[in-house]
N, C-alpha and C. Protein backbone atom coordinates (compact mmCIF):
# COMPACT_ATOMS: atom_id res chain seq x y z
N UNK A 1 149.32 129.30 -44.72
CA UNK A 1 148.69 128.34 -45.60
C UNK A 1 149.53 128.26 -46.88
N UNK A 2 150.13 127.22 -47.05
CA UNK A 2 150.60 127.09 -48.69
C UNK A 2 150.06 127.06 -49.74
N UNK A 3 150.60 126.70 -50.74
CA UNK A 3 149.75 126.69 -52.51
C UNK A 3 148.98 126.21 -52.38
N UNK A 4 149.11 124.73 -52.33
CA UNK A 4 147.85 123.62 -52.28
C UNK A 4 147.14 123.44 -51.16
N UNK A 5 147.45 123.73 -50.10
CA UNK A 5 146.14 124.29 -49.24
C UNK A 5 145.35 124.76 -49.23
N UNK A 6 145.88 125.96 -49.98
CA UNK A 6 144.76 127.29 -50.47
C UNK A 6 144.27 126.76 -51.59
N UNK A 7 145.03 126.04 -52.53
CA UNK A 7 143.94 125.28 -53.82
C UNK A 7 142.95 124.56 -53.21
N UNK A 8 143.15 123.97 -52.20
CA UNK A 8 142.02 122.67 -51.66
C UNK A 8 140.94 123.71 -51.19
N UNK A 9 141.23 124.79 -50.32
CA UNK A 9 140.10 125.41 -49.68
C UNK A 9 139.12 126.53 -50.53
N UNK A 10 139.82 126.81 -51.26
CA UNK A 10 139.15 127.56 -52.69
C UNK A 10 138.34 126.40 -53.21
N UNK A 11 139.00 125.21 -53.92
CA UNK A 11 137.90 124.59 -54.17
C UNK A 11 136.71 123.96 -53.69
N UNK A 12 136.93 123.73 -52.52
CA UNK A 12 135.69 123.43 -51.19
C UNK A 12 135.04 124.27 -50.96
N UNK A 13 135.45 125.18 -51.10
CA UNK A 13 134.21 126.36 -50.58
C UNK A 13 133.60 127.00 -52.31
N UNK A 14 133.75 126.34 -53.71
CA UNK A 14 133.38 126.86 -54.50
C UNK A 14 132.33 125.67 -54.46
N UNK A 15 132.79 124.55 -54.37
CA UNK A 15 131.35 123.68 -54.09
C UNK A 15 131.15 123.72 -53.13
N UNK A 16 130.72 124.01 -52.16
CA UNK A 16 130.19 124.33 -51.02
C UNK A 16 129.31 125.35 -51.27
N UNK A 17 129.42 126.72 -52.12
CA UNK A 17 128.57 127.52 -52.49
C UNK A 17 127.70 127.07 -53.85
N UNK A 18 128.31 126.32 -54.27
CA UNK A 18 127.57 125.52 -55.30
C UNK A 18 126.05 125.07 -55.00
N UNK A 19 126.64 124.27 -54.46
CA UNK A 19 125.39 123.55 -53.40
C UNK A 19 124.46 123.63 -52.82
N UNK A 20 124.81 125.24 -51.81
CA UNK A 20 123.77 125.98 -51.47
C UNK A 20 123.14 126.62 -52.23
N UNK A 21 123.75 127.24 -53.61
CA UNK A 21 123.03 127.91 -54.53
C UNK A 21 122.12 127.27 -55.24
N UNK A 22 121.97 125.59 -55.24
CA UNK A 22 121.70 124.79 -56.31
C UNK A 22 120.48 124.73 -55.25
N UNK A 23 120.41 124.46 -53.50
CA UNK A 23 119.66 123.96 -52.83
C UNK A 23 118.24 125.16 -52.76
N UNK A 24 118.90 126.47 -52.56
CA UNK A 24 118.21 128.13 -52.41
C UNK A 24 117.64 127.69 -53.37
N UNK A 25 117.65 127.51 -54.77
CA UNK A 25 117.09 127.61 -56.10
C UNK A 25 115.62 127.70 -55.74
N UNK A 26 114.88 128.53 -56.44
CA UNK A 26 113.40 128.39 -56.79
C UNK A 26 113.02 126.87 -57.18
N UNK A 27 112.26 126.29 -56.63
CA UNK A 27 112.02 125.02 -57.28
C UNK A 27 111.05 125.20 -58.74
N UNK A 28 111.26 124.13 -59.79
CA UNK A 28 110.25 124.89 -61.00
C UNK A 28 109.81 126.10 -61.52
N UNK A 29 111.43 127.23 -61.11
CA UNK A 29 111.86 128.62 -61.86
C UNK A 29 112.00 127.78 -63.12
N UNK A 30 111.72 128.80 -64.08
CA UNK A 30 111.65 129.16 -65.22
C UNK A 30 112.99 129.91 -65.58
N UNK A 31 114.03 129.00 -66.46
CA UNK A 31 115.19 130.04 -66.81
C UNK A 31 114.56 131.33 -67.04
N UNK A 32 115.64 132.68 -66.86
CA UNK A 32 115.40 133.50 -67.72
C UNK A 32 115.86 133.68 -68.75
N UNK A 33 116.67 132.77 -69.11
CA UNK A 33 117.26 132.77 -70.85
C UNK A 33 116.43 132.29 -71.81
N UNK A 34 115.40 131.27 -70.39
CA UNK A 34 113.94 131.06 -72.06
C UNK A 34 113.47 131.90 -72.69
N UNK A 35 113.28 133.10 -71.63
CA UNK A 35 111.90 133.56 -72.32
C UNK A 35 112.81 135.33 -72.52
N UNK A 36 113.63 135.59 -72.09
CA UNK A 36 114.64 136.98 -72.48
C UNK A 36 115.37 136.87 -73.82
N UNK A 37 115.50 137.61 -73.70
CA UNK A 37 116.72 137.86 -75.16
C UNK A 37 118.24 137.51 -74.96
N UNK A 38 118.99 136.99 -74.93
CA UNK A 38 120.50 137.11 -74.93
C UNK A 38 120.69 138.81 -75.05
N UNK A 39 121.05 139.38 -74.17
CA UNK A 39 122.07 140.72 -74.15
C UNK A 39 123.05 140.65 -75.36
N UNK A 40 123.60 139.99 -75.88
CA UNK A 40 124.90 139.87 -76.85
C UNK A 40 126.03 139.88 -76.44
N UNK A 41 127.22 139.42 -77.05
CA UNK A 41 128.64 139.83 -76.64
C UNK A 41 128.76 141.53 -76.49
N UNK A 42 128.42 142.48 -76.80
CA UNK A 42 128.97 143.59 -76.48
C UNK A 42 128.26 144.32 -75.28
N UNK A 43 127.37 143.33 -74.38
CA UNK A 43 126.77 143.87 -73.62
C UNK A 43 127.15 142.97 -72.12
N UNK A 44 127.68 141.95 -72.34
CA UNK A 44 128.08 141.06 -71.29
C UNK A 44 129.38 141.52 -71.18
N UNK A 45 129.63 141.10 -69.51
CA UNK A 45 131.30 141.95 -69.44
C UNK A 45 132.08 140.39 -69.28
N UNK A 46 131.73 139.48 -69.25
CA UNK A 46 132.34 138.39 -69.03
C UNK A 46 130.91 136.71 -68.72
N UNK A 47 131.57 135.68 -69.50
CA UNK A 47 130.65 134.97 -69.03
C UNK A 47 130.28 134.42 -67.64
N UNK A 48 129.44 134.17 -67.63
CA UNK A 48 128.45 133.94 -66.02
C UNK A 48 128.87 132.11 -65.79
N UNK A 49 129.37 132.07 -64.53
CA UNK A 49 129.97 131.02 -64.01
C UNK A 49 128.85 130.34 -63.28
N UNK A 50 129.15 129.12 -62.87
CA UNK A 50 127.46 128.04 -63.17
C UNK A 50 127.04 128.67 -61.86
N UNK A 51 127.53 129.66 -60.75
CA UNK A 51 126.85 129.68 -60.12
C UNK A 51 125.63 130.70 -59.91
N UNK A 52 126.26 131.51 -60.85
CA UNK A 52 125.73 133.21 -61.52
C UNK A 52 125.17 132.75 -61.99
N UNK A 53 125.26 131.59 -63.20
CA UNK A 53 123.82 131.45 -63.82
C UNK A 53 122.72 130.17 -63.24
N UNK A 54 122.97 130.04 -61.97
CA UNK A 54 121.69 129.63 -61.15
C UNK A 54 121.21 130.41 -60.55
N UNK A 55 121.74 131.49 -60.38
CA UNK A 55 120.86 132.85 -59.87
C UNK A 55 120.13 133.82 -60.69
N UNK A 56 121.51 133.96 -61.42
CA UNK A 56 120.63 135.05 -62.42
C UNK A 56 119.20 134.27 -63.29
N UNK A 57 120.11 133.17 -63.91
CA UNK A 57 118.82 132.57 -64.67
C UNK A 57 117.82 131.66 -64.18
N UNK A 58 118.13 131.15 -63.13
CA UNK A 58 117.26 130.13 -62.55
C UNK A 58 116.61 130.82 -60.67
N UNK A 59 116.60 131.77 -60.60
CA UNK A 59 116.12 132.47 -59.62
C UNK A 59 116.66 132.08 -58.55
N UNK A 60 117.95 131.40 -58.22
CA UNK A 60 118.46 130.94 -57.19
C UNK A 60 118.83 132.17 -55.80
N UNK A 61 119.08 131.95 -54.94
CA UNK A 61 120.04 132.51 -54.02
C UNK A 61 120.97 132.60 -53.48
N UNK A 62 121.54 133.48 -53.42
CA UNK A 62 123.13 132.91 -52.94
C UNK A 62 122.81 133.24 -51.26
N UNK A 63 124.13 132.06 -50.72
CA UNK A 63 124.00 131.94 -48.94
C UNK A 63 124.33 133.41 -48.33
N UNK A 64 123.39 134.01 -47.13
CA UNK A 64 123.39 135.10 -46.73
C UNK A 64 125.16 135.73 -46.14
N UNK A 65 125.50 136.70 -46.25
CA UNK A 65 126.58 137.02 -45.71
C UNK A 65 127.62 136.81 -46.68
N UNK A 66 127.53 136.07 -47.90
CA UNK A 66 129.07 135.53 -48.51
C UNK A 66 129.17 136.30 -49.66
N UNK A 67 128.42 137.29 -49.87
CA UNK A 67 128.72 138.06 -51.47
C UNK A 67 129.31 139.58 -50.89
N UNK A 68 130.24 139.51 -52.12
CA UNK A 68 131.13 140.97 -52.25
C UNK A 68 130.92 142.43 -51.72
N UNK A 69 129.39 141.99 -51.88
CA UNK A 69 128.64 143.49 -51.80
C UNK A 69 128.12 143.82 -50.62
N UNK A 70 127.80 142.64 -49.51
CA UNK A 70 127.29 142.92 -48.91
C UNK A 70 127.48 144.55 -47.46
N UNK A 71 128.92 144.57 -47.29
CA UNK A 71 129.80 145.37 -46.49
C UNK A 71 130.32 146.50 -47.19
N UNK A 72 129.74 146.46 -48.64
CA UNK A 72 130.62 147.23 -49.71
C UNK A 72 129.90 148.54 -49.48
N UNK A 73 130.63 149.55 -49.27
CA UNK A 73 130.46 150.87 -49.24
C UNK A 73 130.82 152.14 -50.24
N UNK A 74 131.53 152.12 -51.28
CA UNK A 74 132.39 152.72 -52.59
C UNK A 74 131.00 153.48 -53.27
N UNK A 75 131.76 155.22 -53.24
CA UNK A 75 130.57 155.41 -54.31
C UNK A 75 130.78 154.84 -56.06
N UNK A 76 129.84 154.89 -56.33
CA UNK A 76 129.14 154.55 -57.72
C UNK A 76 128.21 153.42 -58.40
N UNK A 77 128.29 152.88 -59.42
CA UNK A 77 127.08 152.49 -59.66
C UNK A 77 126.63 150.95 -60.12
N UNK A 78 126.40 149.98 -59.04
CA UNK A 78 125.76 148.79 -59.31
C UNK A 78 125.02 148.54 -60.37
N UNK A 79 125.47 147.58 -61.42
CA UNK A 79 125.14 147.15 -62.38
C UNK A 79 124.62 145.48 -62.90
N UNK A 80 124.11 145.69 -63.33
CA UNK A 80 123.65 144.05 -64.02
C UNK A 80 124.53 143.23 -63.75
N UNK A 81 124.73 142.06 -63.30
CA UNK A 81 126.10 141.39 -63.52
C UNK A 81 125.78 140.29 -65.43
N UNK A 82 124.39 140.27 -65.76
CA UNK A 82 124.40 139.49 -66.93
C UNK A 82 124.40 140.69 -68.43
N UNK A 83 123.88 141.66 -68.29
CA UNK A 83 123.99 142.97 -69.12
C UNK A 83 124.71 143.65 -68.87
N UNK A 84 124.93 144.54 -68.04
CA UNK A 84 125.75 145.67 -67.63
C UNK A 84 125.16 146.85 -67.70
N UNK A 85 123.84 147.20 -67.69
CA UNK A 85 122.86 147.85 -67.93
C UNK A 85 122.77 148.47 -66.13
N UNK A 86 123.11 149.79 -66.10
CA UNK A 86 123.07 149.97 -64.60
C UNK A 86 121.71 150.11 -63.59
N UNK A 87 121.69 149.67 -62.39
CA UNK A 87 120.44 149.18 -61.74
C UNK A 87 120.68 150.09 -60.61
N UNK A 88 121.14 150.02 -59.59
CA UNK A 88 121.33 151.17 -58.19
C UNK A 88 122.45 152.13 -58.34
N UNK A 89 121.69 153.59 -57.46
CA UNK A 89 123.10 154.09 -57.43
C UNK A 89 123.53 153.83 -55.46
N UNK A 90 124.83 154.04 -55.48
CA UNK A 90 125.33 153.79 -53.96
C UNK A 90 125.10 154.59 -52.94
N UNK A 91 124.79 156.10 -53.27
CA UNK A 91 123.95 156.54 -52.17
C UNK A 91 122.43 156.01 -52.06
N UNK A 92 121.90 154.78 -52.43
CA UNK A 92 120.52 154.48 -51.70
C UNK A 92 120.93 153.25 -51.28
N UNK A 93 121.93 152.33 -51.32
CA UNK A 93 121.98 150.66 -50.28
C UNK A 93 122.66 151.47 -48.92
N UNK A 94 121.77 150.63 -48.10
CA UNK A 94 122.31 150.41 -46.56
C UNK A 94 122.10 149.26 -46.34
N UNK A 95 122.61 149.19 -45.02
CA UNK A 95 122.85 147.80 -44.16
C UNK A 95 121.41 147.76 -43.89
N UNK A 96 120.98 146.61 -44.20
CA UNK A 96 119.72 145.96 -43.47
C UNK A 96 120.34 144.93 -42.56
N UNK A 97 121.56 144.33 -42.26
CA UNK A 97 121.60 143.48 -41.87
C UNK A 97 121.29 141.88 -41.45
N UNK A 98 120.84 141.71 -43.15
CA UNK A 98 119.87 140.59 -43.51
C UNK A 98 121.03 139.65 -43.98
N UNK A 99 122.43 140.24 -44.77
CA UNK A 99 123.02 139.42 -45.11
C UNK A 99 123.47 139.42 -46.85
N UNK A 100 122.50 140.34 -47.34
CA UNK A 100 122.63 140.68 -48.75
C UNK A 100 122.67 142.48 -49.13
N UNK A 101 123.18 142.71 -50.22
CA UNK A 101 122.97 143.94 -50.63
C UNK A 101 121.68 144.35 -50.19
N UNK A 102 121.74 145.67 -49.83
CA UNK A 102 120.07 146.54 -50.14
C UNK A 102 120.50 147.82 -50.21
N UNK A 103 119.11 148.33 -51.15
CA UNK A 103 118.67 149.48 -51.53
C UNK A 103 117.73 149.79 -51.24
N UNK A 104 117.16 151.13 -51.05
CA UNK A 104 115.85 151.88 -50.99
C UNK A 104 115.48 152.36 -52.36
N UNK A 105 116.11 151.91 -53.15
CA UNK A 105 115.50 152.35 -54.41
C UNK A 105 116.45 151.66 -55.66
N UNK A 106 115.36 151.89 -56.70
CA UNK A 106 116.70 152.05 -57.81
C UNK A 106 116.93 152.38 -58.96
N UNK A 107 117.61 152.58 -59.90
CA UNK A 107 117.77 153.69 -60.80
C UNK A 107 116.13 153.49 -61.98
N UNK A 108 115.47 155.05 -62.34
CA UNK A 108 114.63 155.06 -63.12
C UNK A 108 114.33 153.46 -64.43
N UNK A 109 113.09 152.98 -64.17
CA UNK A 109 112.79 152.00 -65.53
C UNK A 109 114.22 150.63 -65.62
N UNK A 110 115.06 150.44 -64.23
CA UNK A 110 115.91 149.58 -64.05
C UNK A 110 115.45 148.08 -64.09
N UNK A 111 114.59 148.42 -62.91
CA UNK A 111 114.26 146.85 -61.91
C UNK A 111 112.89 146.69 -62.28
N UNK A 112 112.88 145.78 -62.55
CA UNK A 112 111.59 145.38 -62.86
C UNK A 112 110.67 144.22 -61.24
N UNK A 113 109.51 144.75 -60.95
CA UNK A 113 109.18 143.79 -60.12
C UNK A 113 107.81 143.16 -60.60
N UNK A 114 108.01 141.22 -60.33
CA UNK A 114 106.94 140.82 -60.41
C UNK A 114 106.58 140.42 -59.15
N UNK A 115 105.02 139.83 -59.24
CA UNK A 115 104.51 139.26 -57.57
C UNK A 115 104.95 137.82 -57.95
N UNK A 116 105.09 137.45 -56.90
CA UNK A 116 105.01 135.51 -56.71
C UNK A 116 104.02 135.04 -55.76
N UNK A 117 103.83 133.28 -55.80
CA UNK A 117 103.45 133.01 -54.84
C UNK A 117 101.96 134.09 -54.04
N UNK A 118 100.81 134.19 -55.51
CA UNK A 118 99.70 134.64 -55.25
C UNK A 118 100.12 136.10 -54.24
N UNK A 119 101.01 136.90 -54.83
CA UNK A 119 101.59 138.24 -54.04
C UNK A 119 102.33 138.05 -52.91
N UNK A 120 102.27 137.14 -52.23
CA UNK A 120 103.64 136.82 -50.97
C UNK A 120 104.87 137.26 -51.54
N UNK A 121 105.54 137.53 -52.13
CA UNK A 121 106.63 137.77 -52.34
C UNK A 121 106.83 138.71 -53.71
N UNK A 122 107.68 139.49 -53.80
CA UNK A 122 108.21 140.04 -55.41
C UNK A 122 109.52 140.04 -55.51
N UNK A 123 109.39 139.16 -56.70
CA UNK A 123 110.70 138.87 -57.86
C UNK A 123 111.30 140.65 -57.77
N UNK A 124 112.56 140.36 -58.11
CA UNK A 124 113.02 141.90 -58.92
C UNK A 124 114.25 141.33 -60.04
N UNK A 125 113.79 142.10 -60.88
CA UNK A 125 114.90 141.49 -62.52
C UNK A 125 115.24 142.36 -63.27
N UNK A 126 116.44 142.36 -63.74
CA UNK A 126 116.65 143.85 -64.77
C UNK A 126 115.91 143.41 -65.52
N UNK A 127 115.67 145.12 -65.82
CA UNK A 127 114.20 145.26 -66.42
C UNK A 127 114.97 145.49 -68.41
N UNK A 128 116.15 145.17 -68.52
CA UNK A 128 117.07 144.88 -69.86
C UNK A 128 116.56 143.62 -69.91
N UNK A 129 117.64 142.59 -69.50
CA UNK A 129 117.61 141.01 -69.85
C UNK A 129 117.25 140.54 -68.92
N UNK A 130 116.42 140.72 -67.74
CA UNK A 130 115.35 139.81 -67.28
C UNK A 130 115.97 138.64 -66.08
N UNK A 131 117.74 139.02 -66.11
CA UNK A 131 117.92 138.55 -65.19
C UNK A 131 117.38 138.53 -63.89
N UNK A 132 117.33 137.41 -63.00
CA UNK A 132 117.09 137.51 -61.57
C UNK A 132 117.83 138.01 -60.38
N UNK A 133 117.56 139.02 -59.89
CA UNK A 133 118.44 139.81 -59.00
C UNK A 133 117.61 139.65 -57.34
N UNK A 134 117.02 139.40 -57.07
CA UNK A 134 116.47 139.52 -56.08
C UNK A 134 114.83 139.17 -55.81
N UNK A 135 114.61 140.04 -54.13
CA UNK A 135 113.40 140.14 -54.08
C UNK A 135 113.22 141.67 -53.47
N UNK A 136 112.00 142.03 -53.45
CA UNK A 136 111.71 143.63 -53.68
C UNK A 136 110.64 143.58 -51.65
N UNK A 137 110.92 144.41 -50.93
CA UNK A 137 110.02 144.41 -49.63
C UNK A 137 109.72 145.89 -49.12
N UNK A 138 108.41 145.63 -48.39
CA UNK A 138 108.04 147.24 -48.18
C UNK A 138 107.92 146.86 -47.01
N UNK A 139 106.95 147.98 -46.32
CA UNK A 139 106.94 148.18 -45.21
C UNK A 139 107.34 147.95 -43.64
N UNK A 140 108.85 147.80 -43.94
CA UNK A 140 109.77 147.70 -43.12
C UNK A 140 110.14 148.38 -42.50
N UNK A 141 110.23 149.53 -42.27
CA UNK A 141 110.70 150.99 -41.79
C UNK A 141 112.21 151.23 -41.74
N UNK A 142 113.02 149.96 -42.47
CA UNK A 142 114.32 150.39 -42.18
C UNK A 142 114.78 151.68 -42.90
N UNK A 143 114.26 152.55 -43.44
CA UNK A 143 114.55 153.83 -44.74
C UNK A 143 113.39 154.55 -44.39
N UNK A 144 113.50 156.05 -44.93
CA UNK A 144 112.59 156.94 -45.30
C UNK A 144 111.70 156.31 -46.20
N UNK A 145 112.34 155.68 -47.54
CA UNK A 145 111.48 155.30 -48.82
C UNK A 145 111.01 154.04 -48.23
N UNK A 146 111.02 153.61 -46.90
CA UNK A 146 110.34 151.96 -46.86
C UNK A 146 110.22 151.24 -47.92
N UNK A 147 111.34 151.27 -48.66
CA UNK A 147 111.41 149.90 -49.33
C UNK A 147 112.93 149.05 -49.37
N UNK A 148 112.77 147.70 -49.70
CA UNK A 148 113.87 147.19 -49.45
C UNK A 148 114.38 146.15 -50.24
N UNK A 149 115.31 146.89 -51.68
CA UNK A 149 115.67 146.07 -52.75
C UNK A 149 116.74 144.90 -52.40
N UNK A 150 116.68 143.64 -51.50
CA UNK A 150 117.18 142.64 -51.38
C UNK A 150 118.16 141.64 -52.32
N UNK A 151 119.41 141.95 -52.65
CA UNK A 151 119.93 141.72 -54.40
C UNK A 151 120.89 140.98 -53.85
N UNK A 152 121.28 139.65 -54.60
CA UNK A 152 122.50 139.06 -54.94
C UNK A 152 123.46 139.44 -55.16
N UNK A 153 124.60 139.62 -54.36
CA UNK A 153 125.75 139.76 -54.55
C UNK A 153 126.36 139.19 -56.19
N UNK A 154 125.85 138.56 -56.46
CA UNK A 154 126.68 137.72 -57.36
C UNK A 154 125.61 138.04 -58.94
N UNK A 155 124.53 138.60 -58.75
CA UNK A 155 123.75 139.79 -59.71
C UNK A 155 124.24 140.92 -60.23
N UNK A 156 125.36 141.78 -59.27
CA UNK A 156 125.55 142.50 -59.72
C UNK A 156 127.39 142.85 -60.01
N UNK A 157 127.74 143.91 -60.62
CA UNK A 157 129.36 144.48 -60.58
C UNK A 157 128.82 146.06 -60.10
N UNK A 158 129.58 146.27 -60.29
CA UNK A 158 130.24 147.69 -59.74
C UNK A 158 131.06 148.50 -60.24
N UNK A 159 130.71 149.80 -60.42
CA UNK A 159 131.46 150.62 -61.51
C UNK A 159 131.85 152.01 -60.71
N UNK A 160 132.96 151.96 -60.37
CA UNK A 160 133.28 153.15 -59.15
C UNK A 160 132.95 154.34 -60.05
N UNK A 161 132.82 155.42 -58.94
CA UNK A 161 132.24 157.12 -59.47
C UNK A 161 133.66 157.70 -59.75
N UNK A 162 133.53 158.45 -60.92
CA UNK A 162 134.97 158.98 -61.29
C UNK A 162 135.66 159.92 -60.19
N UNK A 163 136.62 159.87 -60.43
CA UNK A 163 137.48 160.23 -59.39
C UNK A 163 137.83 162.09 -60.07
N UNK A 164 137.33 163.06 -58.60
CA UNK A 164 137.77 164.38 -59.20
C UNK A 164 138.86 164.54 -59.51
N UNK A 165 139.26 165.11 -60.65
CA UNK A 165 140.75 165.96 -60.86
C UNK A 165 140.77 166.95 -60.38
N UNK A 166 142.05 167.09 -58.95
CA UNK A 166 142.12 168.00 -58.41
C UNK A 166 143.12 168.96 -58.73
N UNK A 167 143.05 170.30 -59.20
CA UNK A 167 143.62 171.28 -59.86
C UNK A 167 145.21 171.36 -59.40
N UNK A 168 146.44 170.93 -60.89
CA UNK A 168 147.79 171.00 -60.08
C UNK A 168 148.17 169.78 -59.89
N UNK A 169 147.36 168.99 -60.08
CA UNK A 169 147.60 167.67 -59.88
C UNK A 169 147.38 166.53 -60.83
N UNK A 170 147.45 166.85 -62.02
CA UNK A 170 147.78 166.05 -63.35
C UNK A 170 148.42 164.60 -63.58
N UNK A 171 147.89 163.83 -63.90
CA UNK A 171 148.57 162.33 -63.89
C UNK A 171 149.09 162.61 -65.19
């Protein structure tokens, strides 16, 4: 594939995910930038691209299977993608095979869950800036902890676990 091939197909498939993200959307979500606080510049690691912020702030979804995280296996520690405020650690996501990140849990006073839809469903949002990360499910049996934190790829970053210094071996 050449330059501009690969320019054409990068850009087709950024609207192409556009689209679906715009279509997934919660209908008559409520930004979460209305009613949250701005995190600030020293708490954002970079600004949120229109499609991050139809998820994060407008409760959207991104299409099953296409985020970073989903196959991602690396220890350490999943974080906010709109704060940076850390939310899972990597020994609790496994494969559910749904198509998105999951966890059986996640870090102490992180995630916040509300009910929707008269309890059919629960929201999950850092429990910092209120972003939208997901939805929260129990009694599934895929885990010991039967539960199943369902998260946007595109919710969160990733902060690898430090690497041991092994004795003798000095960088």
């Amino acid at each position: 594939m050449n330059t501009e091939e690969r320019k054409h197909w990068i850009s087709w498939m950024a609207t192409i995910a556009e689209g679906v993200a715009g279509v997934m959307a919660v209908e008559g979500g409520v930004p979460a930038s209305q009613s949250v606080p701005d995190p600030g510049p020293s708490r954002r690691r970079h600004p949120l691209t229109e499609t991050e912020k139809r998820i994060i702030e407008h409760q959207g979804t991104e299409p099953p299977f296409s985020g970073r995280f989903v196959s991602f296996f690396e220890q350490g520690t999943y974080v906010c993608r709109k704060c940076g405020e850390p939310l899972f650690r990597s020994e609790d996501k496994f494969d559910a095979g749904c198509g998105w990140p999951c966890f059986d849990d996640s870090l102490p006073d992180a995630v916040r869950s509300i009910r929707q839809n008269s309890g059919q469903r629960t929201e999950i949002t850092c429990a910092h800036c209120g972003g939208h990360l997901g939805h929260l499910f129990s009694g599934e049996r895929m885990t010991p902890k039967n539960m199943r934190y369902c998260v946007n790829s595109l919710s969160l970053d990733f902060q690898p676990a430090p690497q041991p210094v092994i004795a003798g071996h000095m960088s």
